[in-house]
C-alpha atoms as a PDB file:
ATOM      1  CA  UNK A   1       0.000   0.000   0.000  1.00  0.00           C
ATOM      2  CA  UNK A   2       2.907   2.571   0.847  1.00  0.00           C
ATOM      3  CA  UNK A   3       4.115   2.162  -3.238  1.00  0.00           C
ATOM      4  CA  UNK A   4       0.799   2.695  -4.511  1.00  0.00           C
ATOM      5  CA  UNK A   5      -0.191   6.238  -1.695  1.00  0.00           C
ATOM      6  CA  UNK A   6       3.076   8.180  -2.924  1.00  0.00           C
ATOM      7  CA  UNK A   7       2.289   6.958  -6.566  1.00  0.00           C
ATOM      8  CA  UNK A   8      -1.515   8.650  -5.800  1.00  0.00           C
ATOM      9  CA  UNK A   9       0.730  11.898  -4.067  1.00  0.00           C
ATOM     10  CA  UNK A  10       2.484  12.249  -7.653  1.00  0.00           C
ATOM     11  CA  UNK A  11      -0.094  11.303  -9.348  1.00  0.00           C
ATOM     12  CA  UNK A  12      -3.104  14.127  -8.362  1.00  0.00           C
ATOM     13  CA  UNK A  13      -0.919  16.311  -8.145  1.00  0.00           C
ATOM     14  CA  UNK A  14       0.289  16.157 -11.476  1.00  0.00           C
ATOM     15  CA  UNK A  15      -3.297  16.205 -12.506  1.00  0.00           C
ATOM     16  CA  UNK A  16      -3.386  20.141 -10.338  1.00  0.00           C
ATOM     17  CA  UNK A  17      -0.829  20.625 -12.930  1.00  0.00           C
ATOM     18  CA  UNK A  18      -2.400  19.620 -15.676  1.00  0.00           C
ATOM     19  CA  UNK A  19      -5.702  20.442 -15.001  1.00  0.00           C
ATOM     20  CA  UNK A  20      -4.644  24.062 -13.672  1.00  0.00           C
ATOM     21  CA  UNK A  21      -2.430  25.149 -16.923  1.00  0.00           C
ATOM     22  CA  UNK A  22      -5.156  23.887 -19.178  1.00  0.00           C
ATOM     23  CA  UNK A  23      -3.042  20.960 -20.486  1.00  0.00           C
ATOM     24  CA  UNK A  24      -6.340  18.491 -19.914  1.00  0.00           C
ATOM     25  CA  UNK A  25      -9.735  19.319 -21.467  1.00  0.00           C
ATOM     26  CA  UNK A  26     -12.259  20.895 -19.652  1.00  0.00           C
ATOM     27  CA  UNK A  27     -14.398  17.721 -19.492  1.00  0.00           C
ATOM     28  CA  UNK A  28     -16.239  15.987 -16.913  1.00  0.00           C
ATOM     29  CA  UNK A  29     -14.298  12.757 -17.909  1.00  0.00           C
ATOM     30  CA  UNK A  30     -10.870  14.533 -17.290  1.00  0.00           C
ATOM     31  CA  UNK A  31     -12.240  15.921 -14.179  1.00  0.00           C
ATOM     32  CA  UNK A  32     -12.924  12.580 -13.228  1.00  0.00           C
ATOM     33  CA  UNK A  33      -9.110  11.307 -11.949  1.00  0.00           C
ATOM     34  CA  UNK A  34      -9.726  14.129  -9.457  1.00  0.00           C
ATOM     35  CA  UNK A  35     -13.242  13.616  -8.019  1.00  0.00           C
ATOM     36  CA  UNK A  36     -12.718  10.139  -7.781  1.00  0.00           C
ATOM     37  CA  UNK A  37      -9.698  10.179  -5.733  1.00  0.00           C
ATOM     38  CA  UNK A  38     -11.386  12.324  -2.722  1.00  0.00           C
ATOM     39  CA  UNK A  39     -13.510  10.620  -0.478  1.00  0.00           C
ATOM     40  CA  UNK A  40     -17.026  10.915   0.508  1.00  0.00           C
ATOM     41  CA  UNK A  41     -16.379  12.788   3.640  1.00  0.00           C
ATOM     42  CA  UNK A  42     -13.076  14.481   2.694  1.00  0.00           C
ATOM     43  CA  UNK A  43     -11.705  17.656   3.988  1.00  0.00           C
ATOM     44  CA  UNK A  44      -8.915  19.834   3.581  1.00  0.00           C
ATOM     45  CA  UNK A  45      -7.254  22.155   5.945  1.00  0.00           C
ATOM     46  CA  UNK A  46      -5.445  24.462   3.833  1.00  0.00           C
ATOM     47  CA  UNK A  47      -2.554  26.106   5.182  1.00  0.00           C
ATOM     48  CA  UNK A  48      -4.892  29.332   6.932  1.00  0.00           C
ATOM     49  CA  UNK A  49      -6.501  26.857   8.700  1.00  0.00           C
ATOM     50  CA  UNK A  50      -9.665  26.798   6.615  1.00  0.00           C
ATOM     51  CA  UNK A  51     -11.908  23.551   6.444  1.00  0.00           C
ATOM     52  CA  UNK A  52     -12.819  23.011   2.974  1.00  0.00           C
ATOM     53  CA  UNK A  53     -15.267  19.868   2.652  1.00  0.00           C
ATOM     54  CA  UNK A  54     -15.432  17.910  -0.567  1.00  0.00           C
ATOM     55  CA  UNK A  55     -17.957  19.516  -2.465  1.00  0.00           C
ATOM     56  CA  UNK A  56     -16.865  22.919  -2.435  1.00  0.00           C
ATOM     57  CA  UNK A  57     -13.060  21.856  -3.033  1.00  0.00           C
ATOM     58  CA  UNK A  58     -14.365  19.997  -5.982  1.00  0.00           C
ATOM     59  CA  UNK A  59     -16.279  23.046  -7.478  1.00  0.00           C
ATOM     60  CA  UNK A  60     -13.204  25.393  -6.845  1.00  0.00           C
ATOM     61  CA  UNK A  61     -10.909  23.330  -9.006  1.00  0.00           C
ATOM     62  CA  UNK A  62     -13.446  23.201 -11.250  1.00  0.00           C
ATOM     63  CA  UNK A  63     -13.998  26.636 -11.822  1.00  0.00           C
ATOM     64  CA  UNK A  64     -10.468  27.415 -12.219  1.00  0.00           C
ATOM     65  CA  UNK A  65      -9.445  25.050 -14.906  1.00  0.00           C
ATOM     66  CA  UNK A  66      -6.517  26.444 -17.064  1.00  0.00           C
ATOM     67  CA  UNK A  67      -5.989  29.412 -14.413  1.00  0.00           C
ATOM     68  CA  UNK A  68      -2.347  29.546 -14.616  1.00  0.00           C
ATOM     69  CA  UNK A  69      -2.639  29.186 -18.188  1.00  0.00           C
ATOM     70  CA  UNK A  70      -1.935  33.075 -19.667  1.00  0.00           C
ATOM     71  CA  UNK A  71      -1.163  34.030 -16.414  1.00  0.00           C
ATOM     72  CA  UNK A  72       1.480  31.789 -15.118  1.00  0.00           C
ATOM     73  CA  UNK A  73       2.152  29.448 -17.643  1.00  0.00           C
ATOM     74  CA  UNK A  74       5.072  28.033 -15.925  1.00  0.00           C
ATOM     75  CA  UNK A  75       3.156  26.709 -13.166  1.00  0.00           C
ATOM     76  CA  UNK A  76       4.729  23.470 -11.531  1.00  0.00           C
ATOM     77  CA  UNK A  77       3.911  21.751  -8.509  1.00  0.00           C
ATOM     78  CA  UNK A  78       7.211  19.693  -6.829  1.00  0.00           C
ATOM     79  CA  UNK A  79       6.562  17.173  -4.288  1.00  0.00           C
ATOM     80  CA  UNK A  80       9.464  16.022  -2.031  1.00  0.00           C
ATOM     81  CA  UNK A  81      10.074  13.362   1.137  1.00  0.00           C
ATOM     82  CA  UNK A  82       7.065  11.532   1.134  1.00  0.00           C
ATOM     83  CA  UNK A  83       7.287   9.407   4.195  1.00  0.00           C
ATOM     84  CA  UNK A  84       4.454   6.770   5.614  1.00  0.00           C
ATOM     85  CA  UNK A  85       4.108   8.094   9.197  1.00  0.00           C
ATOM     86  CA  UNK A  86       1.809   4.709  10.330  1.00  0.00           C
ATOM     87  CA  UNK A  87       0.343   2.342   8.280  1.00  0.00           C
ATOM     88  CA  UNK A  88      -3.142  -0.234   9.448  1.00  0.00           C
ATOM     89  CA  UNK A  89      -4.361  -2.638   7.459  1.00  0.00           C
ATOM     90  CA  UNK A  90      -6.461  -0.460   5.037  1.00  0.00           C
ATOM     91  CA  UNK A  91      -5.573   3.416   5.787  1.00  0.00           C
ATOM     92  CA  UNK A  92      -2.075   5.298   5.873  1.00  0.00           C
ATOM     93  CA  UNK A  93      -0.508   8.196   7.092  1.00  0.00           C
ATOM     94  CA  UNK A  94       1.802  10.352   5.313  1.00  0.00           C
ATOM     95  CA  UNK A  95       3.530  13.628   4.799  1.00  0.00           C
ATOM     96  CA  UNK A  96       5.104  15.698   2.289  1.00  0.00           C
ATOM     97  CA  UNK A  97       6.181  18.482   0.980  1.00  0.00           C
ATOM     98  CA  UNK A  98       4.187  20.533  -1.498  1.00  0.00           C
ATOM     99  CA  UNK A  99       6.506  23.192  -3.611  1.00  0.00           C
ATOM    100  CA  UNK A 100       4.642  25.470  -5.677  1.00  0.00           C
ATOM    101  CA  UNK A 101       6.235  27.305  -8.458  1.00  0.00           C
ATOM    102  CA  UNK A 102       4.305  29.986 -10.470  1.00  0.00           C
ATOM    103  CA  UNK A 103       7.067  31.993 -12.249  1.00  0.00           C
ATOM    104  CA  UNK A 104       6.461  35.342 -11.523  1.00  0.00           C
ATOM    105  CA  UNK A 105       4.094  34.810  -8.675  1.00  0.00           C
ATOM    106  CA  UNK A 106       6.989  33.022  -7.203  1.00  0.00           C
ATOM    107  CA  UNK A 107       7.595  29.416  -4.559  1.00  0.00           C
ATOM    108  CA  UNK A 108       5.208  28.691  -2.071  1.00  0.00           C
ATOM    109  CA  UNK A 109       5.891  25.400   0.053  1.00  0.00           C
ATOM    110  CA  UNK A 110       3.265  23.640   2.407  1.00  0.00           C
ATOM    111  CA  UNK A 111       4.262  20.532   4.728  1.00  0.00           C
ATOM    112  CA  UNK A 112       0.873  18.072   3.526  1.00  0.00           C
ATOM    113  CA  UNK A 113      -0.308  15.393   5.889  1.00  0.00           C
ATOM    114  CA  UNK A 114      -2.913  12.833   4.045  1.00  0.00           C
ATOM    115  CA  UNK A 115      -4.532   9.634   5.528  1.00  0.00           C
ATOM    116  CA  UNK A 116      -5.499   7.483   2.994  1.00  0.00           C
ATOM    117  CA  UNK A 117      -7.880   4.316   2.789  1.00  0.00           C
ATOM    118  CA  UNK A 118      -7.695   1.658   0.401  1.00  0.00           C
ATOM    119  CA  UNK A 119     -10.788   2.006  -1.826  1.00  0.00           C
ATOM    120  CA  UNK A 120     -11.207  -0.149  -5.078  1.00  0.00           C
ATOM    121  CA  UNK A 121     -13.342   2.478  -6.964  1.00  0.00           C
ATOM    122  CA  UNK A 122     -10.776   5.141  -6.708  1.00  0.00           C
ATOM    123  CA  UNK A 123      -8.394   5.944  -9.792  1.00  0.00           C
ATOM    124  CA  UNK A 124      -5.657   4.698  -7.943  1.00  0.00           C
ATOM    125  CA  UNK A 125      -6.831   2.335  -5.455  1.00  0.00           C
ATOM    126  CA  UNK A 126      -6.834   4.310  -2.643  1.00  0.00           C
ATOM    127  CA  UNK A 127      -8.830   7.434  -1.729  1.00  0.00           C
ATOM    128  CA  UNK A 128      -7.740  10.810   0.024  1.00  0.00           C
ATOM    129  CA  UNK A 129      -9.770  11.050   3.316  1.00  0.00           C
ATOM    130  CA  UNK A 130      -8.305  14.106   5.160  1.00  0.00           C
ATOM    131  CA  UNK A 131      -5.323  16.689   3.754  1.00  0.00           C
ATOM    132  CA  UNK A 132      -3.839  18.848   6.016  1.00  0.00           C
ATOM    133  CA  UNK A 133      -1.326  21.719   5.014  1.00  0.00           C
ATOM    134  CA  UNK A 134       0.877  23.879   6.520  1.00  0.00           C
ATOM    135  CA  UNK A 135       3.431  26.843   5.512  1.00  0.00           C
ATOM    136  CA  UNK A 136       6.830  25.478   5.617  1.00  0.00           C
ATOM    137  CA  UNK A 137       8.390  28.556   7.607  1.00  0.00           C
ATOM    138  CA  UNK A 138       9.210  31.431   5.438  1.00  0.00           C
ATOM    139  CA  UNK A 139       7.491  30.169   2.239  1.00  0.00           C
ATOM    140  CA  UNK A 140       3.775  30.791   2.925  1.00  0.00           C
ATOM    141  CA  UNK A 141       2.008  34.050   0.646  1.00  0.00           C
END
């Protein structure tokens, strides 16, 4: 299971890439990879220390499809150290580090905490249940 969580770290958030420069239609079936990696139930605590449930997560990346793509169309997102903090028999732990790069907007790096569960119907076999992110010191907004 640890293999197959930091392949599903990579993997969405090379779809935020993708998705976020406009390199992937604007299609519900592209859309897909993303909505069917978060769990019913999931939340993220984004670095402010806002809850965002599902739902509304889902219909902010949505909405901002291609974004970065006039605007910042070097956009990259770098993820570094993942590490499996405890493991059970179907759910993980992890961090890792989240670098974003917009060009001229400049770095921005958040320390990510996920707990995963194994879940068959997600695009990678296992589904994001709870994301929480901090600034890593001196590379917040």
């Amino acid at each position: 299971m640890e293999k197959v969580c930091i392949a599903e770290i990579y993997g969405l958030h090379d779809f935020f890439v993708d998705w976020l420069t406009g390199a992937l239609p604007k299609t519900g079936q592209a859309f897909a990879r993303c909505a069917g990696a978060l769990a019913e139930g999931f939340v993220l605590i984004g670095p402010q220390g806002l809850a965002t449930p599902r739902k509304r997560l889902l219909d902010q990346l949505e909405g901002a499809h291609g974004v970065h793509a006039e605007a910042d169309p070097l956009f990259t997102i770098r993820i570094e150290n993942p590490e499996l903090l405890h493991r059970w028999e179907d759910y993980a732990l992890f961090t890792y580090q989240e670098w974003q790069d917009g060009g001229a907007s400049g770095t921005t790096g958040r320390l990510s905490t996920v707990l995963f569960a194994r879940d068959s119907s997600a695009p990678a076999s296992v589904a994001w249940l709870h994301l929480h992110e901090t600034w890593i010191d001196g590379h917040g907004p």
